[in-house]
PDB file of N, CA and C in Angstrom:
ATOM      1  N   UNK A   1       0.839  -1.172   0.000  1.00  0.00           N
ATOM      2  CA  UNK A   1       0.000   0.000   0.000  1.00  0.00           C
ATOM      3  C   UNK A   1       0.892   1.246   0.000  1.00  0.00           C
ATOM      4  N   UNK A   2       0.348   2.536  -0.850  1.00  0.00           N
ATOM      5  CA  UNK A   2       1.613   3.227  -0.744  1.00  0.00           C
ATOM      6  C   UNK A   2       0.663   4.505   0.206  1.00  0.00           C
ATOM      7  N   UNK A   3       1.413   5.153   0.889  1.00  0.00           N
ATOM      8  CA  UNK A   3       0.954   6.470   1.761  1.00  0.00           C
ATOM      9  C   UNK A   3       1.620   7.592   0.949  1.00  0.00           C
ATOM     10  N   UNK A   4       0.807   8.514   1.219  1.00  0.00           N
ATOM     11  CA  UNK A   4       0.845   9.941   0.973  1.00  0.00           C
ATOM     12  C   UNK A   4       0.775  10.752   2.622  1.00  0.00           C
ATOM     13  N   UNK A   5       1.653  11.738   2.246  1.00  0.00           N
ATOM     14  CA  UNK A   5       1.490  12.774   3.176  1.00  0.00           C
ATOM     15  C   UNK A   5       1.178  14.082   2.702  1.00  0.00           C
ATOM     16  N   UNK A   6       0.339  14.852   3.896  1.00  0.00           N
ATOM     17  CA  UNK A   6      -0.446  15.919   2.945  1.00  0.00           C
ATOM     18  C   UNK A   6       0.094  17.202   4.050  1.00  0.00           C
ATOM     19  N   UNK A   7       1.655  17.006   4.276  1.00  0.00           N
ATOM     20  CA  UNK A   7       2.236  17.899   4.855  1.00  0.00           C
ATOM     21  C   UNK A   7       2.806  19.014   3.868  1.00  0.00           C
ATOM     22  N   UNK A   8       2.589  20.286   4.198  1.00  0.00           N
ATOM     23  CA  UNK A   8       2.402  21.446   3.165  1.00  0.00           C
ATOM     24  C   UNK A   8       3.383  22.582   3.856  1.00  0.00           C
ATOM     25  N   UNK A   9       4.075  23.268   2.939  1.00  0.00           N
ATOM     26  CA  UNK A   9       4.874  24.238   3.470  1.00  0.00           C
ATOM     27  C   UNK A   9       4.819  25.951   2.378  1.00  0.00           C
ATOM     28  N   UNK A  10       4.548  26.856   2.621  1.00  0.00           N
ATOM     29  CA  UNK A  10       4.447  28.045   2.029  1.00  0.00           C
ATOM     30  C   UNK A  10       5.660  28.453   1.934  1.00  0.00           C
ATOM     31  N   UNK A  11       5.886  28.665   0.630  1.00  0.00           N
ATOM     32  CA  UNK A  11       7.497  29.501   0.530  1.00  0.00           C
ATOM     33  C   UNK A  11       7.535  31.176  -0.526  1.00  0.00           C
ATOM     34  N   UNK A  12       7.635  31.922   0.185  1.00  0.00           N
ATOM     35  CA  UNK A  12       7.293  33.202   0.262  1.00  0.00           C
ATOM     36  C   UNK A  12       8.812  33.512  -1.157  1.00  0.00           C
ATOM     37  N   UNK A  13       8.333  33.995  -2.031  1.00  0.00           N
ATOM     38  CA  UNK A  13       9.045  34.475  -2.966  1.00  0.00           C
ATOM     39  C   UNK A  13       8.872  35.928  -3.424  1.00  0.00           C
ATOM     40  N   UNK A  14       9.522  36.710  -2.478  1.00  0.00           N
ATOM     41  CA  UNK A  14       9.389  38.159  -2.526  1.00  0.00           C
ATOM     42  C   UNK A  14      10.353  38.288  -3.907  1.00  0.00           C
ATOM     43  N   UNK A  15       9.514  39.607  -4.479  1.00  0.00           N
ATOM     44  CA  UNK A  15      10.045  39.666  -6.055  1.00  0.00           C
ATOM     45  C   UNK A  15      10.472  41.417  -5.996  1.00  0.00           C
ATOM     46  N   UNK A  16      11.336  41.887  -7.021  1.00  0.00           N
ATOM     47  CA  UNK A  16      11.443  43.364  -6.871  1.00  0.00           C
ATOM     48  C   UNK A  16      11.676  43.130  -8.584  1.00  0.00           C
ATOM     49  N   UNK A  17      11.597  44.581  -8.570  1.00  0.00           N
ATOM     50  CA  UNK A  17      11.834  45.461 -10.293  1.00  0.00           C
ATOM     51  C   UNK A  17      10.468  46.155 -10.244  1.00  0.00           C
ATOM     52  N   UNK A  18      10.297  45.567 -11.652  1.00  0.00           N
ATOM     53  CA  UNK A  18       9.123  46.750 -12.113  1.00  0.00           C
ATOM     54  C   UNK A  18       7.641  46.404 -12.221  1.00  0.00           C
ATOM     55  N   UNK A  19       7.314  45.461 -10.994  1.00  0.00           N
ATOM     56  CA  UNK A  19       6.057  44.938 -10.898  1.00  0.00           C
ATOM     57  C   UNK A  19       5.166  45.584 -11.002  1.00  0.00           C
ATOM     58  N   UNK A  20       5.034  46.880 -10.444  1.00  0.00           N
ATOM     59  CA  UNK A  20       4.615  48.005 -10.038  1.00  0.00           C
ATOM     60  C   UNK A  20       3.681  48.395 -11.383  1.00  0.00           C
ATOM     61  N   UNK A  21       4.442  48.079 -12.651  1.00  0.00           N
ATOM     62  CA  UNK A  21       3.589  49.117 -13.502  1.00  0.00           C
ATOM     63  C   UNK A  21       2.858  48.014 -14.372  1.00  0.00           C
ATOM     64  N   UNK A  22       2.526  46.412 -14.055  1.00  0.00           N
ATOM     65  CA  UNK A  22       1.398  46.089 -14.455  1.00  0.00           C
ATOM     66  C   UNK A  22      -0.045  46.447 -13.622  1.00  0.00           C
ATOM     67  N   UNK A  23       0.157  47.024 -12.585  1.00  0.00           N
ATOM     68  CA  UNK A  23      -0.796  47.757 -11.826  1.00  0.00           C
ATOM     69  C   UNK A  23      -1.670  49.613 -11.953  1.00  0.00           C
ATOM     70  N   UNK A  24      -0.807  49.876 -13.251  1.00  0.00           N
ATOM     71  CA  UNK A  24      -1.153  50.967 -13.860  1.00  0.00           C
ATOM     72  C   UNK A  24      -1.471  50.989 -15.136  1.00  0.00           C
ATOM     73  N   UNK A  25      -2.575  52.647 -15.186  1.00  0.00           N
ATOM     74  CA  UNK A  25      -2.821  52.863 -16.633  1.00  0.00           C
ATOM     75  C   UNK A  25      -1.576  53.675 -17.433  1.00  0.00           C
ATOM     76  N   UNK A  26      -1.444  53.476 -18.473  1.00  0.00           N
ATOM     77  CA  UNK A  26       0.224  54.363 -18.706  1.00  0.00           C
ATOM     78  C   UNK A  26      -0.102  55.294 -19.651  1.00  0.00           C
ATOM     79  N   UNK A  27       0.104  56.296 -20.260  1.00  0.00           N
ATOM     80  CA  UNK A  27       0.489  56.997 -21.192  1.00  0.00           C
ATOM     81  C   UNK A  27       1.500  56.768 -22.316  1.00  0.00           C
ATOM     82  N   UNK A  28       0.628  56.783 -23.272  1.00  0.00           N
ATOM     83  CA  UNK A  28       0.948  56.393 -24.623  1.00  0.00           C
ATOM     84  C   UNK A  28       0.814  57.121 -25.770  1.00  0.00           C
ATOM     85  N   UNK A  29       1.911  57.634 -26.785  1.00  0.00           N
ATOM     86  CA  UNK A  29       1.648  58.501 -27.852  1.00  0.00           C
ATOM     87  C   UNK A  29       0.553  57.884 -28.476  1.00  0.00           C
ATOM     88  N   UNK A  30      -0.218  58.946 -28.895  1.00  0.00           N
ATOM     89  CA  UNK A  30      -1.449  58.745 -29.570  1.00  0.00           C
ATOM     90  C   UNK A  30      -1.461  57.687 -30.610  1.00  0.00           C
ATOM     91  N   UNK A  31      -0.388  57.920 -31.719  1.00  0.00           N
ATOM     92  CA  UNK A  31      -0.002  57.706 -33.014  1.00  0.00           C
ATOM     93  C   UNK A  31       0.519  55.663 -32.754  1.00  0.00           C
ATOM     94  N   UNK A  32       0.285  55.799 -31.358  1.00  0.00           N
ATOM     95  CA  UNK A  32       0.912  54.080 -31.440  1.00  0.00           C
ATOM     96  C   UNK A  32      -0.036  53.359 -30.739  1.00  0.00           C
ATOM     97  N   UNK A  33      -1.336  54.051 -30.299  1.00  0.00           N
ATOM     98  CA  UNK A  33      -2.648  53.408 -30.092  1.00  0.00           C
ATOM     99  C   UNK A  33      -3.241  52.101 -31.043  1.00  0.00           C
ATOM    100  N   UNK A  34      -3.350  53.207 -31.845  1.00  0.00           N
ATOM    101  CA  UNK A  34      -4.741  52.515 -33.177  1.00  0.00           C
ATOM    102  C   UNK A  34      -3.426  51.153 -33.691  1.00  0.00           C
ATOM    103  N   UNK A  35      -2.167  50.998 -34.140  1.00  0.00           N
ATOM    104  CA  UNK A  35      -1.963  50.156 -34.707  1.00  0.00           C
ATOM    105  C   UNK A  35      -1.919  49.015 -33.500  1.00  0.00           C
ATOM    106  N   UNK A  36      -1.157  49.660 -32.654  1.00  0.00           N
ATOM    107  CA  UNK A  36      -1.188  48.391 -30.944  1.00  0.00           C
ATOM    108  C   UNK A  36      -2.737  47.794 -30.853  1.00  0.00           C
ATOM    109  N   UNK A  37      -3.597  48.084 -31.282  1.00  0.00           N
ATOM    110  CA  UNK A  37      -5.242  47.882 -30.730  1.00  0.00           C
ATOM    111  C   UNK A  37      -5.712  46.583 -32.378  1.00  0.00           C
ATOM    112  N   UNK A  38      -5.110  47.184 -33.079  1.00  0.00           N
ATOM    113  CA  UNK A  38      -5.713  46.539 -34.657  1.00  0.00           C
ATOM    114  C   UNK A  38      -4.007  45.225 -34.761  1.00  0.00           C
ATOM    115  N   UNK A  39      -2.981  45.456 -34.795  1.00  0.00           N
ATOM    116  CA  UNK A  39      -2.022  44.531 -34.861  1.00  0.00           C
ATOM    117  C   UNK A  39      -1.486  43.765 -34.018  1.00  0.00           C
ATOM    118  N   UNK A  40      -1.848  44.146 -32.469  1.00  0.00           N
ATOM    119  CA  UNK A  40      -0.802  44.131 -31.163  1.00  0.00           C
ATOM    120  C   UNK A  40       0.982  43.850 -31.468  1.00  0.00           C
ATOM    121  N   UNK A  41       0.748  45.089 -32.088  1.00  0.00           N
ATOM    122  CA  UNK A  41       2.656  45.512 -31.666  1.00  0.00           C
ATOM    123  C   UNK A  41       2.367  46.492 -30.309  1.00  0.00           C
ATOM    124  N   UNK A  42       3.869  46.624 -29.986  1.00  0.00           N
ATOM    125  CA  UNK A  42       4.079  47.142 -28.596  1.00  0.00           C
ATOM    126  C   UNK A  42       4.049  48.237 -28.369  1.00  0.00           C
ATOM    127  N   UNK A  43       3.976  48.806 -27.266  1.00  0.00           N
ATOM    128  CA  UNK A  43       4.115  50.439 -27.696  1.00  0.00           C
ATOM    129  C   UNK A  43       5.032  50.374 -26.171  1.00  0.00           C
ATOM    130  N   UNK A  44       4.650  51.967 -26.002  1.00  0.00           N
ATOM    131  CA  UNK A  44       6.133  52.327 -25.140  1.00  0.00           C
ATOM    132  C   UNK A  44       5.815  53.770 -24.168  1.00  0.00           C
ATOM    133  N   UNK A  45       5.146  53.539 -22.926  1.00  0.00           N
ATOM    134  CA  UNK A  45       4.985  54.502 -22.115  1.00  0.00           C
ATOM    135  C   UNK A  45       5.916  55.749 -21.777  1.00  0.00           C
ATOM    136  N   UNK A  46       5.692  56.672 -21.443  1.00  0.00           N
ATOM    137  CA  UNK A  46       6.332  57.842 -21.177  1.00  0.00           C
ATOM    138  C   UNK A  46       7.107  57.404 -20.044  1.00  0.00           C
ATOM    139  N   UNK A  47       6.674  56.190 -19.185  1.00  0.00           N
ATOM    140  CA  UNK A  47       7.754  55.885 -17.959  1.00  0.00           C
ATOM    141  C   UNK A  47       8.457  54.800 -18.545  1.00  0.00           C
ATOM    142  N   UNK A  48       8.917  54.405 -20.105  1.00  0.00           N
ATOM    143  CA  UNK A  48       9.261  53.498 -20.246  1.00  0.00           C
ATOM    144  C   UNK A  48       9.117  52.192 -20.387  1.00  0.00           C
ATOM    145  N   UNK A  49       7.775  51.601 -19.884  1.00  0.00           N
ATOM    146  CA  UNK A  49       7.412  50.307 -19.858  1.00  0.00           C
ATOM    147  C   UNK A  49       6.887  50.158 -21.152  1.00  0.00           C
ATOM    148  N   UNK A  50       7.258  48.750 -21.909  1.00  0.00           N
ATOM    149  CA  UNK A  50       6.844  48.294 -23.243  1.00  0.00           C
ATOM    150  C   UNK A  50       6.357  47.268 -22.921  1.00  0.00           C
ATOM    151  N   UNK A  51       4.968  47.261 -23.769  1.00  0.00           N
ATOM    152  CA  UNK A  51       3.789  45.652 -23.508  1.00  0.00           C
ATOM    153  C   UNK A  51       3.247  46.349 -24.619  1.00  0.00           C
ATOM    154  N   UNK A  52       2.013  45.007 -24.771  1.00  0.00           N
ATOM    155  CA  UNK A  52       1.166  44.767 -25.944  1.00  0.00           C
ATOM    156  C   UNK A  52       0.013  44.852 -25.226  1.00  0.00           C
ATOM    157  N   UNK A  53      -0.782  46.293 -25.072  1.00  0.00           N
ATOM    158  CA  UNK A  53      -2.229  46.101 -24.052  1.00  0.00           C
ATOM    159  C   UNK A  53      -2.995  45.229 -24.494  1.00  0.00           C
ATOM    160  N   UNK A  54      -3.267  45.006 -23.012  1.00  0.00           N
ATOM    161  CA  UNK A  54      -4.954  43.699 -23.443  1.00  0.00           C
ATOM    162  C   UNK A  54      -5.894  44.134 -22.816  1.00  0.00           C
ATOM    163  N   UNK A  55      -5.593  45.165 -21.441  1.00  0.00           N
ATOM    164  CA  UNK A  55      -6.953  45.351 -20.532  1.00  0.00           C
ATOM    165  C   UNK A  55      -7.488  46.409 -20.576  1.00  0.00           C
ATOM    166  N   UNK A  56      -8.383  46.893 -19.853  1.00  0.00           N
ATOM    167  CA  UNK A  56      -9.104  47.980 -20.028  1.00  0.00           C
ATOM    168  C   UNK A  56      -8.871  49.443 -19.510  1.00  0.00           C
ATOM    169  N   UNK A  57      -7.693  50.103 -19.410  1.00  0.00           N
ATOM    170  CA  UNK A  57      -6.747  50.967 -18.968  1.00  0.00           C
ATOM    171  C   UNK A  57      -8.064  51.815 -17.959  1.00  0.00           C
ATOM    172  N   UNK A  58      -9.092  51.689 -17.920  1.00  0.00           N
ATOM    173  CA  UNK A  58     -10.234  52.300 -17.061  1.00  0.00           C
ATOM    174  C   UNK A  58     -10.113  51.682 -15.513  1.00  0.00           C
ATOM    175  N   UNK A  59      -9.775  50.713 -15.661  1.00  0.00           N
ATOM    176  CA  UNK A  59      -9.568  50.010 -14.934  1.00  0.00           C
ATOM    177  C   UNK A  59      -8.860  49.648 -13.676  1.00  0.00           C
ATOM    178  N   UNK A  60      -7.690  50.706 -14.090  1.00  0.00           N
ATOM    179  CA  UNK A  60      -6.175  51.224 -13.126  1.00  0.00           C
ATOM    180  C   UNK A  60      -6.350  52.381 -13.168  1.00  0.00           C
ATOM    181  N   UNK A  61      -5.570  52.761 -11.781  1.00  0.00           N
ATOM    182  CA  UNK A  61      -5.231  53.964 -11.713  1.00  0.00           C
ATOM    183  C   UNK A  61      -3.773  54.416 -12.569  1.00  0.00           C
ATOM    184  N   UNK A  62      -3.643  55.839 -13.009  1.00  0.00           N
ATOM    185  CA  UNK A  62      -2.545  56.588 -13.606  1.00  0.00           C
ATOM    186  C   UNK A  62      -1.682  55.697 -13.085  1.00  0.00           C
ATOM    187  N   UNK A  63      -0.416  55.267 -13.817  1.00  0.00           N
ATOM    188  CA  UNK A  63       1.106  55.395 -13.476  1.00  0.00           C
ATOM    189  C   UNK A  63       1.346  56.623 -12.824  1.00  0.00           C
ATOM    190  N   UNK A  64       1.901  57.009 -11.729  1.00  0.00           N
ATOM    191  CA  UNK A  64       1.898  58.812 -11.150  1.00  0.00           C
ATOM    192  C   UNK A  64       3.177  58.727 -12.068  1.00  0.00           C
ATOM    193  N   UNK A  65       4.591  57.962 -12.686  1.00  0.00           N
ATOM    194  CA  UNK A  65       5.475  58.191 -13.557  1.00  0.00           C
ATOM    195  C   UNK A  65       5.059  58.348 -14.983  1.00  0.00           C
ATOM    196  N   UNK A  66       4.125  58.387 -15.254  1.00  0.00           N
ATOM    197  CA  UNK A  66       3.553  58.896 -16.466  1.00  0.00           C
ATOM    198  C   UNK A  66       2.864  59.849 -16.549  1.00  0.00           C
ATOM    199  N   UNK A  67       2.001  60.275 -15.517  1.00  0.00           N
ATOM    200  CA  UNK A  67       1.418  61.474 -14.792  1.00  0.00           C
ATOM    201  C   UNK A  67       1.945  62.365 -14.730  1.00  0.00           C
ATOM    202  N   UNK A  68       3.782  62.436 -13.878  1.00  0.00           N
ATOM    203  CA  UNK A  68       4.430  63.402 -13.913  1.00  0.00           C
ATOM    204  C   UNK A  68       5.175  64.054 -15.265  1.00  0.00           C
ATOM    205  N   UNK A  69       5.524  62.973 -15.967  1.00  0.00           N
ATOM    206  CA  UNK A  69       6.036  63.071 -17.599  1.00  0.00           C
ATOM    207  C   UNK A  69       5.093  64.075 -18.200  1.00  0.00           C
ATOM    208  N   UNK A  70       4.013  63.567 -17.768  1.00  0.00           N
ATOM    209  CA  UNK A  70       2.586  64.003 -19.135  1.00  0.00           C
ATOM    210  C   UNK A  70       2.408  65.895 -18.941  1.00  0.00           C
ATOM    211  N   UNK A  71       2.215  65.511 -17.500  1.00  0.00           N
ATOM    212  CA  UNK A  71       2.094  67.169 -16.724  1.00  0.00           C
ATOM    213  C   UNK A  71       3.580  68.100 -17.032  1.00  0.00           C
ATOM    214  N   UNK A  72       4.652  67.601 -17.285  1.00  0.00           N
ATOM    215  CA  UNK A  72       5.377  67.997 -17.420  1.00  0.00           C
ATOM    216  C   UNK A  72       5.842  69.061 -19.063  1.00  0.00           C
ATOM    217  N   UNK A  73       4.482  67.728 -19.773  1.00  0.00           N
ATOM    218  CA  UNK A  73       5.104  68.155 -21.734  1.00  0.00           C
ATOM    219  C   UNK A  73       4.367  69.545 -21.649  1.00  0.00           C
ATOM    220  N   UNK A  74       4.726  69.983 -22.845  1.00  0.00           N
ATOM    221  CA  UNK A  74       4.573  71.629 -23.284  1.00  0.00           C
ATOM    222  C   UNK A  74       3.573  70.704 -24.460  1.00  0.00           C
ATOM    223  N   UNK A  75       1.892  72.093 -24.494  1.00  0.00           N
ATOM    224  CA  UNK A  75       1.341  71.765 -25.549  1.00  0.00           C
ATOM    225  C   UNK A  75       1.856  71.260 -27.039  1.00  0.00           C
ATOM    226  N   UNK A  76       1.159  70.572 -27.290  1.00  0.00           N
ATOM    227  CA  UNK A  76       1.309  69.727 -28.685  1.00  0.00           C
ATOM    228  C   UNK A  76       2.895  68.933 -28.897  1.00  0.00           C
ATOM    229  N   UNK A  77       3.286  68.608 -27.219  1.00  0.00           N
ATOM    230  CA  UNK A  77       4.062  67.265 -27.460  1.00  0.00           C
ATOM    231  C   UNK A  77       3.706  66.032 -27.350  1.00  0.00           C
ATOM    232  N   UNK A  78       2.538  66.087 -27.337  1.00  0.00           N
ATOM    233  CA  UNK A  78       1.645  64.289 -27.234  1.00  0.00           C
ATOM    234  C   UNK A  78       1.733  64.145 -28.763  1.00  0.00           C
TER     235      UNK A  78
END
């Protein structure tokens, strides 16, 4: 007969970098919307982070590093 044991142990894998900004909405040049949405190529936030959106950017709050970028541009640099 064979036994099993259903002794269980949690092992905590604290992570660092840039976790942070799948938890935000980001800022994105206009001009790299429409093809990212119709092709999914990547685009490229004002804080740097590059992905292929899938979710509903309504959804998150601002990146405040894209926030500060954005607040920062002089009209008609978007």
């Amino acid at each position: 007969m064979t036994s099993f044991t259903t002794d269980t142990e949690t092992v905590l894998r604290p992570t660092t970098g840039d976790g942070d900004h799948d938890r935000f909405a980001h800022y994105v040049k206009k001009d790299e919307i429409l093809p990212s949405t119709i092709e999914g190529t990547p685009v490229k936030a004002l804080c740097g982070k590059v992905w292929i959106p899938s979710r509903d950017p309504n959804n998150f709050g601002v990146c405040p590093t894209c926030k500060e970028i954005y607040e920062g541009l002089q009209p008609g640099d978007d």
